[in-house]
C-alpha atoms as a PDB file:
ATOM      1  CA  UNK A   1     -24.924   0.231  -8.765  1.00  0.00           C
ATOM      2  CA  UNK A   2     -25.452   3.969  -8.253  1.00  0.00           C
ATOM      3  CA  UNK A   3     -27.449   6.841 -10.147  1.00  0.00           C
ATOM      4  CA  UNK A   4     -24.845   9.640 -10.883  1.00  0.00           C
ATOM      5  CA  UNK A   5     -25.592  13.166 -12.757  1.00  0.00           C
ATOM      6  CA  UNK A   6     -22.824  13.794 -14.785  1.00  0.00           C
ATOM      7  CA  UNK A   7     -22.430  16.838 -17.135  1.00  0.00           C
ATOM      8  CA  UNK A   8     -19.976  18.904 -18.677  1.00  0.00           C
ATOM      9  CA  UNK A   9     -18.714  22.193 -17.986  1.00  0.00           C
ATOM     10  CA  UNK A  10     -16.382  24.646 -21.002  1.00  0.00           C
ATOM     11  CA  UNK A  11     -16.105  28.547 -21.426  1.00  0.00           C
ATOM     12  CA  UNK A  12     -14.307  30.922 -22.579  1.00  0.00           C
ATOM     13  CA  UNK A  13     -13.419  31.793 -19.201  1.00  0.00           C
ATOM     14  CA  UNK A  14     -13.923  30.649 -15.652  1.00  0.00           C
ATOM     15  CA  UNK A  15     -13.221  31.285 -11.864  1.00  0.00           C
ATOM     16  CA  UNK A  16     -13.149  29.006  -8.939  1.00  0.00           C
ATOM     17  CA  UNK A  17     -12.932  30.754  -6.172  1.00  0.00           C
ATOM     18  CA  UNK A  18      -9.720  30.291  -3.834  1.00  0.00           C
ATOM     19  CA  UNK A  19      -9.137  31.510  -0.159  1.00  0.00           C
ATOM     20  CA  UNK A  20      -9.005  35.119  -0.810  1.00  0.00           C
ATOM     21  CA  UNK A  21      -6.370  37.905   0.970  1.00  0.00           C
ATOM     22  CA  UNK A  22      -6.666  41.204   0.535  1.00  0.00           C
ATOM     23  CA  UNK A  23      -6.597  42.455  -3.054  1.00  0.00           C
ATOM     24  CA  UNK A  24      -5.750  38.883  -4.466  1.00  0.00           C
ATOM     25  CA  UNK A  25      -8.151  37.090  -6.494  1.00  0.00           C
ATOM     26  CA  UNK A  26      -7.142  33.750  -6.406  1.00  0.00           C
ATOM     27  CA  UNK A  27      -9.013  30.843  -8.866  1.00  0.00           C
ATOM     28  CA  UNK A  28      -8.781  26.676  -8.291  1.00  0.00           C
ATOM     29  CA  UNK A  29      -7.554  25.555 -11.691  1.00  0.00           C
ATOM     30  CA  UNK A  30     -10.748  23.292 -11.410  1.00  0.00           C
ATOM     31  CA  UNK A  31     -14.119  23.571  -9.376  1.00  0.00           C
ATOM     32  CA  UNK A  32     -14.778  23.574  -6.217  1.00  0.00           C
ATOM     33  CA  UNK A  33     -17.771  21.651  -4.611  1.00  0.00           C
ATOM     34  CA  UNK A  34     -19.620  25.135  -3.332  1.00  0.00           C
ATOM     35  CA  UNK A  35     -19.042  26.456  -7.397  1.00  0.00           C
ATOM     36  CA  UNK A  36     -20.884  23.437  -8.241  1.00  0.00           C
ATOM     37  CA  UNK A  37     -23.584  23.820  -5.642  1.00  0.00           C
ATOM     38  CA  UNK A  38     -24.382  27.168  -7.105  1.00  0.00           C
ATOM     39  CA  UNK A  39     -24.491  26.184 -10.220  1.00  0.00           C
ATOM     40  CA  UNK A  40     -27.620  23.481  -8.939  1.00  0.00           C
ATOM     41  CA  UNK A  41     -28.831  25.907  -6.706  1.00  0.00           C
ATOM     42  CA  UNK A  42     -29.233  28.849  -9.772  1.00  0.00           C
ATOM     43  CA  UNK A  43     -30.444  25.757 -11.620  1.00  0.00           C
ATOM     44  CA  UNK A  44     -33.137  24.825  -9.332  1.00  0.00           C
ATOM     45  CA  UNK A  45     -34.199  28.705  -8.659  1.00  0.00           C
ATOM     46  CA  UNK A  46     -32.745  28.953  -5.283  1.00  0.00           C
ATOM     47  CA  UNK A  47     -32.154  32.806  -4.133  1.00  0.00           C
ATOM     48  CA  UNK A  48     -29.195  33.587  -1.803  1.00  0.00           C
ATOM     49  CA  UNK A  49     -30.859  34.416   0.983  1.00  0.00           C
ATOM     50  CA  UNK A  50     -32.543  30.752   1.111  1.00  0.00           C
ATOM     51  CA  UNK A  51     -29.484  29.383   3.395  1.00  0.00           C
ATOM     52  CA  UNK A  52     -30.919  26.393   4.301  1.00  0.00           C
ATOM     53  CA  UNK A  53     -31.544  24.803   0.869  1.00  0.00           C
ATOM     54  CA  UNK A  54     -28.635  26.109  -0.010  1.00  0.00           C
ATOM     55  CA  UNK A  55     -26.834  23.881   2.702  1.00  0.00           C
ATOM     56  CA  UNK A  56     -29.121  21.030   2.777  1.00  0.00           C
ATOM     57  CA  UNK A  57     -28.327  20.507  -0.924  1.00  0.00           C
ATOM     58  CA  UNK A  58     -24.429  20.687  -0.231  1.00  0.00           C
ATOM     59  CA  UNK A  59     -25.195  18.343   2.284  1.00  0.00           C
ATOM     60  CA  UNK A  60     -27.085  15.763   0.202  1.00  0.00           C
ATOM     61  CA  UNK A  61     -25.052  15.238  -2.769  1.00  0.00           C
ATOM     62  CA  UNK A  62     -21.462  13.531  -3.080  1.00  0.00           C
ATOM     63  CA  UNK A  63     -18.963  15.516  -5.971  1.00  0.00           C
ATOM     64  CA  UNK A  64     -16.768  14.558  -8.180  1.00  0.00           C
ATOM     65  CA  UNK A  65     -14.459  16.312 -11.331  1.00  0.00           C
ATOM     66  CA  UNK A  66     -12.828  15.168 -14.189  1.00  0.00           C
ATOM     67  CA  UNK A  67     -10.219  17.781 -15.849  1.00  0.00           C
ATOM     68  CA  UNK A  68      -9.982  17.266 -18.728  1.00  0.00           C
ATOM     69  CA  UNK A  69      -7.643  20.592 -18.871  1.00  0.00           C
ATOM     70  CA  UNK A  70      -7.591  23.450 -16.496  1.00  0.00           C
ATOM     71  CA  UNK A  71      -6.859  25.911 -19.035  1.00  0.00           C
ATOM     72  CA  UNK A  72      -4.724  28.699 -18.978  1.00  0.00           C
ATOM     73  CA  UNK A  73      -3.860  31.243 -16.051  1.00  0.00           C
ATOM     74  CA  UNK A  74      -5.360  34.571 -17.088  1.00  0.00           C
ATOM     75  CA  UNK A  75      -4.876  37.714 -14.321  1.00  0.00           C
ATOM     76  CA  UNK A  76      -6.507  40.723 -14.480  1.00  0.00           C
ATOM     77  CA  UNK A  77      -5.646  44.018 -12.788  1.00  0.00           C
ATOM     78  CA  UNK A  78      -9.086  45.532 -11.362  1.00  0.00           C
ATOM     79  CA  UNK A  79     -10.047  48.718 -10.098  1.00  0.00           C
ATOM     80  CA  UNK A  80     -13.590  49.434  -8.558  1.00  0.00           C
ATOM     81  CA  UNK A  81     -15.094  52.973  -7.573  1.00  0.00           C
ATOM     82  CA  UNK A  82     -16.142  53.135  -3.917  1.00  0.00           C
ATOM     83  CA  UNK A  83     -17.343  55.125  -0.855  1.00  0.00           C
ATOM     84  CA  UNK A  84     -14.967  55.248   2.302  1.00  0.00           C
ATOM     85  CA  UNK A  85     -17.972  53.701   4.282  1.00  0.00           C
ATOM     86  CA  UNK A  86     -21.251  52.918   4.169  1.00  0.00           C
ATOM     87  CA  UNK A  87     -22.435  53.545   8.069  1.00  0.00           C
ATOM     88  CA  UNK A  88     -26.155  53.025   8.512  1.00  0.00           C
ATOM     89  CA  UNK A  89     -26.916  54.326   5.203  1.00  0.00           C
ATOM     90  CA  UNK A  90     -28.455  51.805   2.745  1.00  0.00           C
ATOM     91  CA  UNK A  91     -27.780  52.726  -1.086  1.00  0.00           C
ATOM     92  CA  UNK A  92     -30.734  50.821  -2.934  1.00  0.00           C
ATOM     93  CA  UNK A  93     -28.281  51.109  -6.317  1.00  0.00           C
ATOM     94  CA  UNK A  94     -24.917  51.100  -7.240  1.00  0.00           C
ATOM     95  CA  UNK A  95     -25.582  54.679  -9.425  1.00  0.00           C
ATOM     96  CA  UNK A  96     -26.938  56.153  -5.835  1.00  0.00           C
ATOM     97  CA  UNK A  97     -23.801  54.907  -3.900  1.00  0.00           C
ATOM     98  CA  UNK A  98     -21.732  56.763  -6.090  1.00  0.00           C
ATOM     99  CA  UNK A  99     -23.275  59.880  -6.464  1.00  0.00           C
ATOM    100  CA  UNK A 100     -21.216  61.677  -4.416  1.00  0.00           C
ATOM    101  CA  UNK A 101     -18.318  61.883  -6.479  1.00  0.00           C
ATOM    102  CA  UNK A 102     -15.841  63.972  -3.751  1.00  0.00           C
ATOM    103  CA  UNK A 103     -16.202  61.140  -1.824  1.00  0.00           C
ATOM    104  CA  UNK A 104     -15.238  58.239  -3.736  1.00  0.00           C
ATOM    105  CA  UNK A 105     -12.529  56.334  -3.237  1.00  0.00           C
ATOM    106  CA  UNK A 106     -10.839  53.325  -5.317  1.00  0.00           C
ATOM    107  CA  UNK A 107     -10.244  49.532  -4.439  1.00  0.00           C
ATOM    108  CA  UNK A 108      -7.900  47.503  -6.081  1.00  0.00           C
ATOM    109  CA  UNK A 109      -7.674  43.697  -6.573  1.00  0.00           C
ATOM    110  CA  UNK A 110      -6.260  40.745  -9.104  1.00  0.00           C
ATOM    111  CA  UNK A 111      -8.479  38.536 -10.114  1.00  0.00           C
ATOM    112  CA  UNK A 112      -7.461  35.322 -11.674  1.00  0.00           C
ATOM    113  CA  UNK A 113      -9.400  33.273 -14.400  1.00  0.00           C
ATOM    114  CA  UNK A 114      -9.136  30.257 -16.302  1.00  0.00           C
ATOM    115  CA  UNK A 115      -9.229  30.723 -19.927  1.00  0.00           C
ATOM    116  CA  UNK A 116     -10.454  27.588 -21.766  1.00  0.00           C
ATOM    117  CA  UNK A 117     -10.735  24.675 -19.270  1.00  0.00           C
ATOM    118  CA  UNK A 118     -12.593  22.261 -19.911  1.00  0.00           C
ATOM    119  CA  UNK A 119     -14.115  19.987 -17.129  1.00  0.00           C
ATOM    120  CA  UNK A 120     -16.672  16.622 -16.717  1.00  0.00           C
ATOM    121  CA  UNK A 121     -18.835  17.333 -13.200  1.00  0.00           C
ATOM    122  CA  UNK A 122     -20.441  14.467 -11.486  1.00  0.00           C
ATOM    123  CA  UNK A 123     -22.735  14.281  -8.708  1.00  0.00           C
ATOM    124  CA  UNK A 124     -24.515  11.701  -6.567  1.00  0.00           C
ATOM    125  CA  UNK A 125     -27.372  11.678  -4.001  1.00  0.00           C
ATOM    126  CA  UNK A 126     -25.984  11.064  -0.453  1.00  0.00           C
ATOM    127  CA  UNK A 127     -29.152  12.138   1.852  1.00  0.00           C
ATOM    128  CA  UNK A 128     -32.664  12.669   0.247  1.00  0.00           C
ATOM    129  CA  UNK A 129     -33.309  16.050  -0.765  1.00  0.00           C
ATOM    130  CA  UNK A 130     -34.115  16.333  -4.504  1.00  0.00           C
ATOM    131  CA  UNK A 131     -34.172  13.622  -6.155  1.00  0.00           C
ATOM    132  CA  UNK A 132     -31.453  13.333  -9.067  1.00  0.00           C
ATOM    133  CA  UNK A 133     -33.793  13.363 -12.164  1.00  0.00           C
ATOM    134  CA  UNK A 134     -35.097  16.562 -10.577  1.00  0.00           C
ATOM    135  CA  UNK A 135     -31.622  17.825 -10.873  1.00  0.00           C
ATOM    136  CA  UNK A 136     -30.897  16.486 -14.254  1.00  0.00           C
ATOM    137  CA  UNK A 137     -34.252  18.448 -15.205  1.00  0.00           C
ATOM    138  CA  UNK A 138     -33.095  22.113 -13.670  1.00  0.00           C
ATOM    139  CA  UNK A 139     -29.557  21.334 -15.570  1.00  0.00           C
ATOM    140  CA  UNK A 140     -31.525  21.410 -18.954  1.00  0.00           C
ATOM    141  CA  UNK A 141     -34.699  24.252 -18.090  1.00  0.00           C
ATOM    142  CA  UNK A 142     -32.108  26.384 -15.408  1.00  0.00           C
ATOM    143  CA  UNK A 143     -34.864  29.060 -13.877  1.00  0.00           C
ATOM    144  CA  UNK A 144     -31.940  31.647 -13.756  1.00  0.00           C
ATOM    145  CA  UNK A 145     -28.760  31.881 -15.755  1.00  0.00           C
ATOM    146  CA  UNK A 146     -25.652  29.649 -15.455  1.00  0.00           C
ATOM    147  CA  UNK A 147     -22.209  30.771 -15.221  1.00  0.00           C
ATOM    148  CA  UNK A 148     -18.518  29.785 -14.882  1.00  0.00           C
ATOM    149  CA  UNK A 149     -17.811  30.762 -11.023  1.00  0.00           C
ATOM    150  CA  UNK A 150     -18.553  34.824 -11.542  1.00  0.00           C
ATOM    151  CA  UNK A 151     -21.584  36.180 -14.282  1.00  0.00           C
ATOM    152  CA  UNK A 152     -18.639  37.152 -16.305  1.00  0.00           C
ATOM    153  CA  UNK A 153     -17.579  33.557 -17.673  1.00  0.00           C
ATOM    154  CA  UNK A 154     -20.599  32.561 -19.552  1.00  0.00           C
ATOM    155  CA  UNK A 155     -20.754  29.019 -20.370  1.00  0.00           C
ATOM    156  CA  UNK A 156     -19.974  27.912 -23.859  1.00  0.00           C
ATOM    157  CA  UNK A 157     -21.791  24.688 -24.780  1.00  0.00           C
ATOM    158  CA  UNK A 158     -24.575  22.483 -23.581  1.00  0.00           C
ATOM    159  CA  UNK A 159     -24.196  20.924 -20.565  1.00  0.00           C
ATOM    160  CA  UNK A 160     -25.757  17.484 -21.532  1.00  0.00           C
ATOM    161  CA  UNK A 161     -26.530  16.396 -18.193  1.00  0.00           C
ATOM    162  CA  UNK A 162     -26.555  12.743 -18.065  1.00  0.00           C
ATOM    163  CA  UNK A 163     -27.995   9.916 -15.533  1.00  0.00           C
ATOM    164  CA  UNK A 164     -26.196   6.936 -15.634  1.00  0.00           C
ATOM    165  CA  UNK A 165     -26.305   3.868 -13.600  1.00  0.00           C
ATOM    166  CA  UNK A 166     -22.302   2.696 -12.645  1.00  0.00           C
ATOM    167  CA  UNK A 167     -20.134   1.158  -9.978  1.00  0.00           C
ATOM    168  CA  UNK A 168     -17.993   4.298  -9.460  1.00  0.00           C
ATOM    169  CA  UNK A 169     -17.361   7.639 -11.046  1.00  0.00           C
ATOM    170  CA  UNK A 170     -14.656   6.233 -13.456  1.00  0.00           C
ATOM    171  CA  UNK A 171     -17.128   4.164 -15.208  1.00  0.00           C
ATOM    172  CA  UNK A 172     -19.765   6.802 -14.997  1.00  0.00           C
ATOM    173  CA  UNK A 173     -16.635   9.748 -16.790  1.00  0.00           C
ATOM    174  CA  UNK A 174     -16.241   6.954 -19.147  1.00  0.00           C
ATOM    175  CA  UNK A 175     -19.896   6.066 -20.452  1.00  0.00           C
ATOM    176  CA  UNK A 176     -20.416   9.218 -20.788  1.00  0.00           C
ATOM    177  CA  UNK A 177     -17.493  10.278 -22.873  1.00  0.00           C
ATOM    178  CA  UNK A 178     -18.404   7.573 -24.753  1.00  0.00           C
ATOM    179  CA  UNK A 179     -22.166   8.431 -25.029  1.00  0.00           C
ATOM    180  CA  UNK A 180     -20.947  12.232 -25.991  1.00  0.00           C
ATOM    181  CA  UNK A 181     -18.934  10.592 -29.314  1.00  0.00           C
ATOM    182  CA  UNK A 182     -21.971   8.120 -30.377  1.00  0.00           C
ATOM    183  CA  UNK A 183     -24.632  10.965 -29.901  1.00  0.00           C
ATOM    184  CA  UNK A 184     -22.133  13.214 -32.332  1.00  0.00           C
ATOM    185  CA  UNK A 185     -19.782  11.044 -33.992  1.00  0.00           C
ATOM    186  CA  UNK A 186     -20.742  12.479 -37.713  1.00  0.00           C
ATOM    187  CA  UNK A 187     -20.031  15.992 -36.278  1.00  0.00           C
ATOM    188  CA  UNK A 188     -16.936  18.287 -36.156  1.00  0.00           C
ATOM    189  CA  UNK A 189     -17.276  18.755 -32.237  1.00  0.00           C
ATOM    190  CA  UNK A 190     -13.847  19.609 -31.726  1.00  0.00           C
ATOM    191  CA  UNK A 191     -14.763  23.435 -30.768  1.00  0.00           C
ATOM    192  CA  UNK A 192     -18.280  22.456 -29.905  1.00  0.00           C
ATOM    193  CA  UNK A 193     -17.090  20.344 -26.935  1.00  0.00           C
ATOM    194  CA  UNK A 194     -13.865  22.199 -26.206  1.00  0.00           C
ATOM    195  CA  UNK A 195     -11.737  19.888 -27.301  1.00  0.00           C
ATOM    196  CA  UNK A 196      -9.288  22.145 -29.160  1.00  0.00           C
ATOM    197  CA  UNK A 197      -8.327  23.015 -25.721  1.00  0.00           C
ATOM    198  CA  UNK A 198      -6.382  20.100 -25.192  1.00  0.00           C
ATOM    199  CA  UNK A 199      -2.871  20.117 -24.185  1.00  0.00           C
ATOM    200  CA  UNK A 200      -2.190  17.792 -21.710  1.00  0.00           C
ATOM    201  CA  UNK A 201      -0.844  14.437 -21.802  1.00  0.00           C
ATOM    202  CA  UNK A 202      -2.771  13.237 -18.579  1.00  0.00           C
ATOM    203  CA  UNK A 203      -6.717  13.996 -17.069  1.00  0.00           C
ATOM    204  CA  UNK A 204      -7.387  14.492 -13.514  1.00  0.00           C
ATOM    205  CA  UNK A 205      -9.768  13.246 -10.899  1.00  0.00           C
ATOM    206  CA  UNK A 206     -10.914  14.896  -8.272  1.00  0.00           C
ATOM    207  CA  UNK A 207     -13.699  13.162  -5.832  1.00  0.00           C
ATOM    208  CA  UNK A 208     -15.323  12.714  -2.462  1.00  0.00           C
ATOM    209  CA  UNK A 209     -15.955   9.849   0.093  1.00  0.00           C
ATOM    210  CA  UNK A 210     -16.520   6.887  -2.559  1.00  0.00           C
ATOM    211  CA  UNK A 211     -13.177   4.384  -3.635  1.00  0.00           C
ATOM    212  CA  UNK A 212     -11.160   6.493  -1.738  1.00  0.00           C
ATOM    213  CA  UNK A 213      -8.530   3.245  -2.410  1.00  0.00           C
ATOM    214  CA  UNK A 214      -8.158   4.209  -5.765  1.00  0.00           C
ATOM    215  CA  UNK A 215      -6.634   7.369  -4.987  1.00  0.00           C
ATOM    216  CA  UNK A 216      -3.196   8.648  -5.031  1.00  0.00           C
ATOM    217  CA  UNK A 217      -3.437  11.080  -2.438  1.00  0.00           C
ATOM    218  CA  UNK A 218      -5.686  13.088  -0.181  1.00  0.00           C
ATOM    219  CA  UNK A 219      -5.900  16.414  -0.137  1.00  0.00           C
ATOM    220  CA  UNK A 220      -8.015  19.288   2.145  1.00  0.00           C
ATOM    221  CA  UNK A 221     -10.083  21.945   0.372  1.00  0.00           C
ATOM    222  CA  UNK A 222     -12.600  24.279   2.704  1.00  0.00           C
ATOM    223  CA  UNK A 223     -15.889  24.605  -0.086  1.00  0.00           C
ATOM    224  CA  UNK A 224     -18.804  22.459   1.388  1.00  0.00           C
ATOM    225  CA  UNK A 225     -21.200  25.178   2.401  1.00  0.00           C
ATOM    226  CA  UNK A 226     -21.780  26.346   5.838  1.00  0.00           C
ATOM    227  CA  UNK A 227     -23.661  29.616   5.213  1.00  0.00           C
ATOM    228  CA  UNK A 228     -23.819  31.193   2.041  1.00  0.00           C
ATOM    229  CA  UNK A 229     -25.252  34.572   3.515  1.00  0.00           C
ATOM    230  CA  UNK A 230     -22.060  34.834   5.341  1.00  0.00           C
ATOM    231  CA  UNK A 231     -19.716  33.208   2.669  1.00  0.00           C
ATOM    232  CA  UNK A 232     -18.513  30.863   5.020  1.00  0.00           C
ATOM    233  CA  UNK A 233     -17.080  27.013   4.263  1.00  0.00           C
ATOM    234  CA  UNK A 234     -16.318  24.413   6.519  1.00  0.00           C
ATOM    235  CA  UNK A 235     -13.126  21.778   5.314  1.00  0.00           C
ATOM    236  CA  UNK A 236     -14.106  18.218   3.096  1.00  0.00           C
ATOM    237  CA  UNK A 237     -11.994  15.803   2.444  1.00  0.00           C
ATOM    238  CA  UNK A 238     -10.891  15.353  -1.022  1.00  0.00           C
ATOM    239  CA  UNK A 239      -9.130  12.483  -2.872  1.00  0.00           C
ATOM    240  CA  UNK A 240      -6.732  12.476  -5.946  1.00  0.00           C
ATOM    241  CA  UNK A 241      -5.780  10.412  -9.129  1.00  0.00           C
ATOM    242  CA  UNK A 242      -4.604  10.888 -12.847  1.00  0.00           C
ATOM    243  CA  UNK A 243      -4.142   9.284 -15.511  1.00  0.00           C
ATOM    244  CA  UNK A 244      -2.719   9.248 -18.784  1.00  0.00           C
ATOM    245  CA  UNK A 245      -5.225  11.165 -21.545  1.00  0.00           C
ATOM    246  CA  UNK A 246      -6.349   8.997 -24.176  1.00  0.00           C
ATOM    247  CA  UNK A 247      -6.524  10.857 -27.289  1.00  0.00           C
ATOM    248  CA  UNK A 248      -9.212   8.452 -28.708  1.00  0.00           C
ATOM    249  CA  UNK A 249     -11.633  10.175 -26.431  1.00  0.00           C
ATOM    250  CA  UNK A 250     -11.534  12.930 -28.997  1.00  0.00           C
ATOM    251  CA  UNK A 251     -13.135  13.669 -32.544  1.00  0.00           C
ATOM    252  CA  UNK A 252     -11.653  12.882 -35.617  1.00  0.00           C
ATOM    253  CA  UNK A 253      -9.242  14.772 -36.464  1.00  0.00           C
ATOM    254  CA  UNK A 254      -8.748  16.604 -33.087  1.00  0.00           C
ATOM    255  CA  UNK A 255      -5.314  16.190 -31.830  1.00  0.00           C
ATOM    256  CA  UNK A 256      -3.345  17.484 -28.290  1.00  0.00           C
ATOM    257  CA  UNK A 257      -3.259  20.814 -28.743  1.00  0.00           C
ATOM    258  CA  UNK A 258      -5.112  21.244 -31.966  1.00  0.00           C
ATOM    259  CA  UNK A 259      -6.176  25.141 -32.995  1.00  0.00           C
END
C-alpha cells in the first residue's frame, strides 16, 4: 500500500492554464499538474525565482484528479494599459511604468475561467524530496496565499488535506469522500463542499504513471515543470477514465443540479 495526499479543491472561479496564442486565454476544464505544483510550492513558501525546488518537487511527486464537475465556461474580454517597450529601462512599479501617459498603449486578450468546478487532487511521493506529511502540513498552515490558477479565483472552502494509506487512487478518492460525509454527516454541506455545483451524470479521472490498465485512454498534456523562470513545460503522459456519478456521495438532500 501507498501514502497519498489527497485534498479538495472549489471556488467561485478558477483557471488552468492552457497553451496560450496571442490574445487567447485559454483554461483546462480541470488542473493541470504545474497548477498543482504551485499550489505546494506557495504552500511550502517557495518564491519563483527558486527554480530548482520548484522542479525537483514536480519531479518527486506522482498527480492525480478527480472532477467531480468542471464547472461552467466563463470568458472575459480584457484590456491592460501598456508601454510600447520597455528597452533597458527597469520600472520598479506598475504606477512608474505608466506614468507617461502619451505613451501608453493597450493590449488585449480573453481570458477563460471556470466558474464553480469542483475537483478532488491527489498526490504521491515518487523520489524523496519532502516528505508527504510535510506537505499535508503546508496544505493546512500555507506560508503565502492559495489560489485557483490566477490570485483572482480565491478558494472557497477548506482544503482538508488528507493522508491515506490505499492500493490506488480510486480507493484513496473513495475513503476520502467517504471520510468527508462521516466527519460532517449532521451538517448541511451542500454549499460548504460545492456540491450544489453538481450537474453531471458521470466524474472524471485524470492520473499519472500508476494502473495505467485501468484507463480508457491516454492522452498528452505539456505541464510537468521544466523552468518556471522561463514558463517553460516539458510533455507527461496522462491517462483517462470515468465513471458514472453516484449521487450517494452527496449530502442529504443535495441532488444533480441542486440550487
Amino acid at each position: 500500500m501507498k501514502e497519498y495526499l489527497v485534498f479538495r479543491l472549489y471556488g467561485p472561479m478558477a483557471s488552468w492554464g492552457d497553451i496560450a496564442v496571442g490574445e487567447n486565454r485559454h483554461s483546462f476544464s480541470y488542473p493541470s499538474k504545474s497548477a498543482i505544483i504551485g499550489l505546494i510550492a506557495s504552500a511550502l513558501g517557495y518564491k519563483r525565482e527558486e527554480e530548482e525546488k520548484h522542479t525537483m518537487l514536480s519531479l518527486s511527486l506522482g498527480f492525480g484528479v478527480k472532477v467531480w464537475s468542471s464547472g461552467i465556461l466563463l470568458r472575459d474580454y480584457h484590456t491592460a494599459q501598456t508601454i510600447p517597450s520597455k528597452g533597458k529601462h527597469v520600472y520598479s512599479t506598475r504606477k512608474d511604468e505608466l506614468r507617461n501617459k502619451i505613451e501608453l498603449n493597450t493590449i488585449l486578450s480573453s481570458r477563460d475561467y471556470r466558474m464553480d468546478a469542483l475537483y478532488d487532487v491527489c498526490i504521491w511521493i515518487k523520489k524523496e524530496f519532502v516528505s508527504i506529511q510535510n506537505l499535508q502540513e503546508a496544505l493546512k498552515n500555507p506560508k503565502f496565499t492559495l489560489y485557483l490558477g490566477r490570485k483572482s479565483c480565491v478558494i472557497a472552502s477548506p482544503l482538508f488535506p488528507n493522508v491515506i494509506k490505499e492500493n490506488n487512487i480510486f480507493n484513496t478518492f473513495a475513503k476520502f469522500e467517504t471520510e468527508l460525509k462521516e466527519r460532517f454527516q449532521e451538517m448541511d454541506t451542500s454549499y460548504f463542499f460545492g456540491y450544489n455545483t453538481l450537474n453531471n451524470s458521470f466524474v472524471e479521472y485524470l492520473w499519472e504513471e500508476e494502473s495505467e490498465e485501468l484507463s480508457e485512454h491516454i492522452q498528452t498534456r505539456r505541464d510537468e515543470v521544466l523552468s518556471r523562470k522561463k514558463w517553460q513545460f516539458r510533455e507527461r503522459k496522462e491517462f483517462y477514465k470515468s465513471e458514472a456519478s453516484n449521487i450517494l456521495t452527496k449530502p442529504k438532500g443535495v441532488t444533480n443540479g441542486s440550487n
